[in-house]
C-alpha atoms as a PDB file:
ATOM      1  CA  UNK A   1       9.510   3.200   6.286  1.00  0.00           C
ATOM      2  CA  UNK A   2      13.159   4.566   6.701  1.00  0.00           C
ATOM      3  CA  UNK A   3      13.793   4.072   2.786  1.00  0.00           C
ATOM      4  CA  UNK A   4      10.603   6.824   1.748  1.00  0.00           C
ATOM      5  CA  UNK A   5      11.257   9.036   4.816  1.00  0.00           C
ATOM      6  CA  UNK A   6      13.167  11.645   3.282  1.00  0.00           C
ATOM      7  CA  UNK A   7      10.654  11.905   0.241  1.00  0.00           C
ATOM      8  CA  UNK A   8       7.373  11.835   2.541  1.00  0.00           C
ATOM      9  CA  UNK A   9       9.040  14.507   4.539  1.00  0.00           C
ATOM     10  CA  UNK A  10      10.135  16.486   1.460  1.00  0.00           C
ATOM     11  CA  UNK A  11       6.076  16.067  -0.350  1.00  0.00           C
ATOM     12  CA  UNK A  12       4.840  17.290   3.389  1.00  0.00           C
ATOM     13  CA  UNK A  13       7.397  20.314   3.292  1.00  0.00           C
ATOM     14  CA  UNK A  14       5.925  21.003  -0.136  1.00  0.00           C
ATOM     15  CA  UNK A  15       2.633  21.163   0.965  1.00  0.00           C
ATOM     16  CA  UNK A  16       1.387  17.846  -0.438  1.00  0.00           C
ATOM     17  CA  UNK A  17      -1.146  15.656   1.301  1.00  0.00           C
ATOM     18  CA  UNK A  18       0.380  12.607   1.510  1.00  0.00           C
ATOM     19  CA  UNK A  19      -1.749   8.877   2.179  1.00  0.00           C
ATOM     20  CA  UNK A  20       0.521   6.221   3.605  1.00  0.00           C
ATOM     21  CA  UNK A  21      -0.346   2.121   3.403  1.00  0.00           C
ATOM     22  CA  UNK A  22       1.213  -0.311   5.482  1.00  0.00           C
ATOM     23  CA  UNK A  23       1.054  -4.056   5.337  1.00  0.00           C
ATOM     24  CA  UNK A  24      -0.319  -5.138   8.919  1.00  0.00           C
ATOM     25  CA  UNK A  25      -0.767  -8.888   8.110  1.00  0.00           C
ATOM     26  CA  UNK A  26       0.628 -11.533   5.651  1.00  0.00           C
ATOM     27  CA  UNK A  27      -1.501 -14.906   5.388  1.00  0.00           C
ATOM     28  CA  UNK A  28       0.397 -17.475   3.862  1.00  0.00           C
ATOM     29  CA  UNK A  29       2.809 -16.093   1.023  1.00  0.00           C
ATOM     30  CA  UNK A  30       3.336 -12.336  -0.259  1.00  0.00           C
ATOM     31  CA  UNK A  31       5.558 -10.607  -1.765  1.00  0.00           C
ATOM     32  CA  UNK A  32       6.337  -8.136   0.909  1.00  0.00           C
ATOM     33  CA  UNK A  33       6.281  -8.619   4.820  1.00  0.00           C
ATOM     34  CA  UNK A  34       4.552  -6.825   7.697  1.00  0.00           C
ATOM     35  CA  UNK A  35       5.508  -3.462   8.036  1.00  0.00           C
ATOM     36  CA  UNK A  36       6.735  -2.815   4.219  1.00  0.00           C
ATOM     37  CA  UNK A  37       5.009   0.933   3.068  1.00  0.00           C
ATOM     38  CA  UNK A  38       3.919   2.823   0.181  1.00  0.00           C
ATOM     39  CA  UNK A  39       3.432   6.304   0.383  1.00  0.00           C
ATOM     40  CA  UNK A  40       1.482   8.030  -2.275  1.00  0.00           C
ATOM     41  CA  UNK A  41       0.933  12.298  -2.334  1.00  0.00           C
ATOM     42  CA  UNK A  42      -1.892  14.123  -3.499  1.00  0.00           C
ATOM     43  CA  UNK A  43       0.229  14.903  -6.939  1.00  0.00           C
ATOM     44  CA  UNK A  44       0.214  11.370  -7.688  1.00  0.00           C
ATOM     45  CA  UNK A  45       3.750  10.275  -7.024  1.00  0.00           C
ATOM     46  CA  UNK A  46       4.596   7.320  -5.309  1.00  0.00           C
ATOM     47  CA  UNK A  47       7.148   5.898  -3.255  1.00  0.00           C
ATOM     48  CA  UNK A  48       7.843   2.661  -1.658  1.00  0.00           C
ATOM     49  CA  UNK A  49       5.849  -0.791  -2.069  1.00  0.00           C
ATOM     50  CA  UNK A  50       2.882  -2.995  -0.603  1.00  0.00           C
ATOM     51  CA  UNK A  51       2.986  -5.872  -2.796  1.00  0.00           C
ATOM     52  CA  UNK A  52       3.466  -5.902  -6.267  1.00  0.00           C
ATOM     53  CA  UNK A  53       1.356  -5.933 -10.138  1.00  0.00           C
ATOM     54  CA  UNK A  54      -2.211  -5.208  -9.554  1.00  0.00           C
ATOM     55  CA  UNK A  55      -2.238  -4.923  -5.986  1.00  0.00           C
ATOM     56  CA  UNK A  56      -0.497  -2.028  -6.286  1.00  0.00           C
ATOM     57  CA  UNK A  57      -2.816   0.133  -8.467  1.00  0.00           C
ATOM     58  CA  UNK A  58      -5.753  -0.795  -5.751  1.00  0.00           C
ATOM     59  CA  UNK A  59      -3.545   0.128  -2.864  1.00  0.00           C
ATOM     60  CA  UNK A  60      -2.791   3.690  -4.784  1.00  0.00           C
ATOM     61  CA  UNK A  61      -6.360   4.065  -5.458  1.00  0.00           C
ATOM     62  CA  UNK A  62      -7.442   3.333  -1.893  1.00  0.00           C
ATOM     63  CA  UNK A  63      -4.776   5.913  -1.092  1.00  0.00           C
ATOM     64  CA  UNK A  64      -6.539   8.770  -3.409  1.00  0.00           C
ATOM     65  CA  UNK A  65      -9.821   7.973  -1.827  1.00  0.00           C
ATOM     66  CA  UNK A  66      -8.363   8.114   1.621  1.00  0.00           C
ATOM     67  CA  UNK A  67      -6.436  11.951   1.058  1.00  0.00           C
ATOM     68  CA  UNK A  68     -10.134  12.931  -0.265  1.00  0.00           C
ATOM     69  CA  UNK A  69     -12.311  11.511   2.607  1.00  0.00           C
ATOM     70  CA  UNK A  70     -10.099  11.375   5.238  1.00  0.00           C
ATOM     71  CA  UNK A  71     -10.769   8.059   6.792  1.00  0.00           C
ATOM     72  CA  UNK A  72      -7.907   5.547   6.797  1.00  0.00           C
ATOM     73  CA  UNK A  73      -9.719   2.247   5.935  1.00  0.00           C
ATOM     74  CA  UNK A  74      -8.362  -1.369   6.238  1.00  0.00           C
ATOM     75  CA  UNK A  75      -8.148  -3.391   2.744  1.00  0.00           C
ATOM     76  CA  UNK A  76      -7.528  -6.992   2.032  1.00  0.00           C
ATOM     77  CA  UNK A  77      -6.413  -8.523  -0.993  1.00  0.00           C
ATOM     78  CA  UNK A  78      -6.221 -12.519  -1.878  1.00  0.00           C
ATOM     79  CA  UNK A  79      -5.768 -15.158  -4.282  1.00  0.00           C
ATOM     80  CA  UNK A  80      -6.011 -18.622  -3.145  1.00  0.00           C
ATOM     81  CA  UNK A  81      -3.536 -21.574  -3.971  1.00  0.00           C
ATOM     82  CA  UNK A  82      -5.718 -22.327  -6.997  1.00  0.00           C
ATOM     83  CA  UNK A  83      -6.378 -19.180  -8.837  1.00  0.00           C
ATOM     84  CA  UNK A  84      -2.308 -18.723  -7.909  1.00  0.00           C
ATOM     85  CA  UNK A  85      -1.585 -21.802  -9.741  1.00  0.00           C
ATOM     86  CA  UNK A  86      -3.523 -20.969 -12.580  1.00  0.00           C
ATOM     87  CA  UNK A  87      -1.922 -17.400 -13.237  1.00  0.00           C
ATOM     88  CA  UNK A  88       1.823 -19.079 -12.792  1.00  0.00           C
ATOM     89  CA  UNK A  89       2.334 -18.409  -9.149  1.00  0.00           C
ATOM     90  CA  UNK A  90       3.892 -21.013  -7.108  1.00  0.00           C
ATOM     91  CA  UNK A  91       1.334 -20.469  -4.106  1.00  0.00           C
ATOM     92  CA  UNK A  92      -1.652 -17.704  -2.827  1.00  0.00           C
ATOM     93  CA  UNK A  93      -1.971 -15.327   0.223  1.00  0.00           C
ATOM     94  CA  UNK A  94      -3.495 -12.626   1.446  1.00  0.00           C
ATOM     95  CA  UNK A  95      -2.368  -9.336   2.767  1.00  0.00           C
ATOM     96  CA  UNK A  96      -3.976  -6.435   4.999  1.00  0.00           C
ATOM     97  CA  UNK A  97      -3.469  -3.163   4.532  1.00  0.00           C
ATOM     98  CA  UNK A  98      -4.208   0.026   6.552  1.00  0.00           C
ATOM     99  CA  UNK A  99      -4.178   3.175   4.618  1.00  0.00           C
ATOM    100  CA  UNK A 100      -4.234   6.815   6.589  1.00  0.00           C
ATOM    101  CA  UNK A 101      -3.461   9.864   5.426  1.00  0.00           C
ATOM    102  CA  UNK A 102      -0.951  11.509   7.120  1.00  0.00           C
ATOM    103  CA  UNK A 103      -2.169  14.562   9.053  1.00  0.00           C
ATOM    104  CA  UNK A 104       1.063  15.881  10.475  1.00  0.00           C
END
Protein backbone atom coordinates (compact mmCIF):
# COMPACT_ATOMS: atom_id res chain seq x y z
CA UNK A 1 0.00 0.00 0.00
CA UNK A 2 2.92 2.48 0.83
CA UNK A 3 4.08 2.39 -2.99
CA UNK A 4 0.28 3.97 -4.37
CA UNK A 5 -0.16 6.14 -1.23
CA UNK A 6 0.91 9.30 -2.53
CA UNK A 7 -1.21 8.84 -5.83
CA UNK A 8 -4.50 7.59 -3.91
CA UNK A 9 -4.04 10.57 -1.73
CA UNK A 10 -3.36 12.93 -4.65
CA UNK A 11 -6.83 11.27 -6.91
CA UNK A 12 -8.79 11.85 -3.32
CA UNK A 13 -7.39 15.55 -3.12
CA UNK A 14 -8.65 15.86 -6.68
CA UNK A 15 -11.90 14.87 -5.96
CA UNK A 16 -11.81 11.39 -7.51
CA UNK A 17 -13.63 8.41 -6.08
CA UNK A 18 -11.20 6.04 -5.72
CA UNK A 19 -12.02 1.79 -5.31
CA UNK A 20 -9.15 -0.02 -3.65
CA UNK A 21 -8.57 -4.16 -3.97
CA UNK A 22 -6.51 -6.03 -1.75
CA UNK A 23 -5.39 -9.60 -1.93
CA UNK A 24 -6.69 -11.23 1.47
CA UNK A 25 -5.77 -14.88 0.59
CA UNK A 26 -3.32 -16.80 -1.71
CA UNK A 27 -4.16 -20.68 -2.23
CA UNK A 28 -1.37 -22.40 -3.55
CA UNK A 29 0.73 -20.18 -6.09
CA UNK A 30 0.09 -16.41 -7.28
CA UNK A 31 1.75 -13.98 -8.52
CA UNK A 32 1.38 -11.51 -5.76
CA UNK A 33 1.08 -12.15 -1.88
CA UNK A 34 -1.44 -11.15 0.79
CA UNK A 35 -1.70 -7.68 1.25
CA UNK A 36 -0.37 -6.50 -2.40
CA UNK A 37 -3.12 -3.49 -3.71
CA UNK A 38 -4.48 -1.95 -6.70
CA UNK A 39 -6.12 1.16 -6.53
CA UNK A 40 -8.25 2.25 -9.38
CA UNK A 41 -10.18 6.09 -9.48
CA UNK A 42 -13.32 6.93 -10.94
CA UNK A 43 -11.24 8.51 -14.12
CA UNK A 44 -9.99 5.21 -14.88
CA UNK A 45 -6.38 5.32 -13.83
CA UNK A 46 -4.78 2.75 -12.05
CA UNK A 47 -2.13 2.17 -9.73
CA UNK A 48 -0.56 -0.72 -8.08
CA UNK A 49 -1.23 -4.62 -8.73
CA UNK A 50 -3.42 -7.74 -7.62
CA UNK A 51 -2.13 -10.33 -9.81
CA UNK A 52 -1.31 -10.05 -13.20
CA UNK A 53 -2.88 -10.61 -17.29
CA UNK A 54 -6.52 -11.14 -17.10
CA UNK A 55 -7.01 -11.03 -13.56
CA UNK A 56 -6.32 -7.71 -13.64
CA UNK A 57 -8.99 -6.35 -16.06
CA UNK A 58 -11.71 -8.32 -13.69
CA UNK A 59 -10.25 -6.84 -10.57
CA UNK A 60 -10.54 -3.15 -12.38
CA UNK A 61 -13.94 -3.95 -13.44
CA UNK A 62 -15.07 -5.15 -10.03
CA UNK A 63 -13.52 -1.87 -8.92
CA UNK A 64 -15.89 0.34 -11.40
CA UNK A 65 -18.86 -1.57 -10.20
CA UNK A 66 -17.90 -1.10 -6.61
CA UNK A 67 -17.32 3.18 -6.93
CA UNK A 68 -20.98 2.93 -8.66
CA UNK A 69 -22.84 0.75 -6.05
CA UNK A 70 -20.99 1.24 -3.19
CA UNK A 71 -20.67 -2.17 -1.74
CA UNK A 72 -17.15 -3.59 -1.43
CA UNK A 73 -17.66 -7.27 -2.51
CA UNK A 74 -15.21 -10.24 -2.08
CA UNK A 75 -13.97 -11.92 -5.53
CA UNK A 76 -12.11 -15.08 -6.19
CA UNK A 77 -10.24 -16.02 -9.08
CA UNK A 78 -8.63 -19.69 -9.96
CA UNK A 79 -7.07 -21.92 -12.32
CA UNK A 80 -6.26 -25.31 -11.23
CA UNK A 81 -2.87 -27.24 -11.79
CA UNK A 82 -4.34 -28.54 -15.05
CA UNK A 83 -5.82 -25.72 -16.93
CA UNK A 84 -2.26 -23.98 -15.55
CA UNK A 85 -0.36 -26.56 -17.31
CA UNK A 86 -2.16 -26.30 -20.34
CA UNK A 87 -1.79 -22.37 -20.80
CA UNK A 88 2.23 -22.73 -19.94
CA UNK A 89 2.11 -22.09 -16.26
CA UNK A 90 4.23 -24.11 -14.07
CA UNK A 91 1.34 -24.57 -11.37
CA UNK A 92 -2.52 -23.01 -10.42
CA UNK A 93 -3.93 -21.01 -7.41
CA UNK A 94 -6.38 -19.02 -6.36
CA UNK A 95 -6.57 -15.61 -4.90
CA UNK A 96 -9.27 -13.50 -2.84
CA UNK A 97 -9.85 -10.23 -3.23
CA UNK A 98 -11.81 -7.56 -1.29
CA UNK A 99 -12.64 -4.50 -3.19
CA UNK A 100 -14.11 -1.17 -1.22
CA UNK A 101 -14.29 2.01 -2.27
CA UNK A 102 -12.67 4.32 -0.30
CA UNK A 103 -15.03 6.71 1.50
CA UNK A 104 -12.59 8.97 3.29
Amino acid sequence: MHDILETVEAWKRDGRRVALATVVEVEHSAPRDPGSVMAVSDAGAVAGSVSGGCVEGAVYQEAQDVLASGRARLVTYGISDEQAIEHGLTCGGTIHVFVERLDW
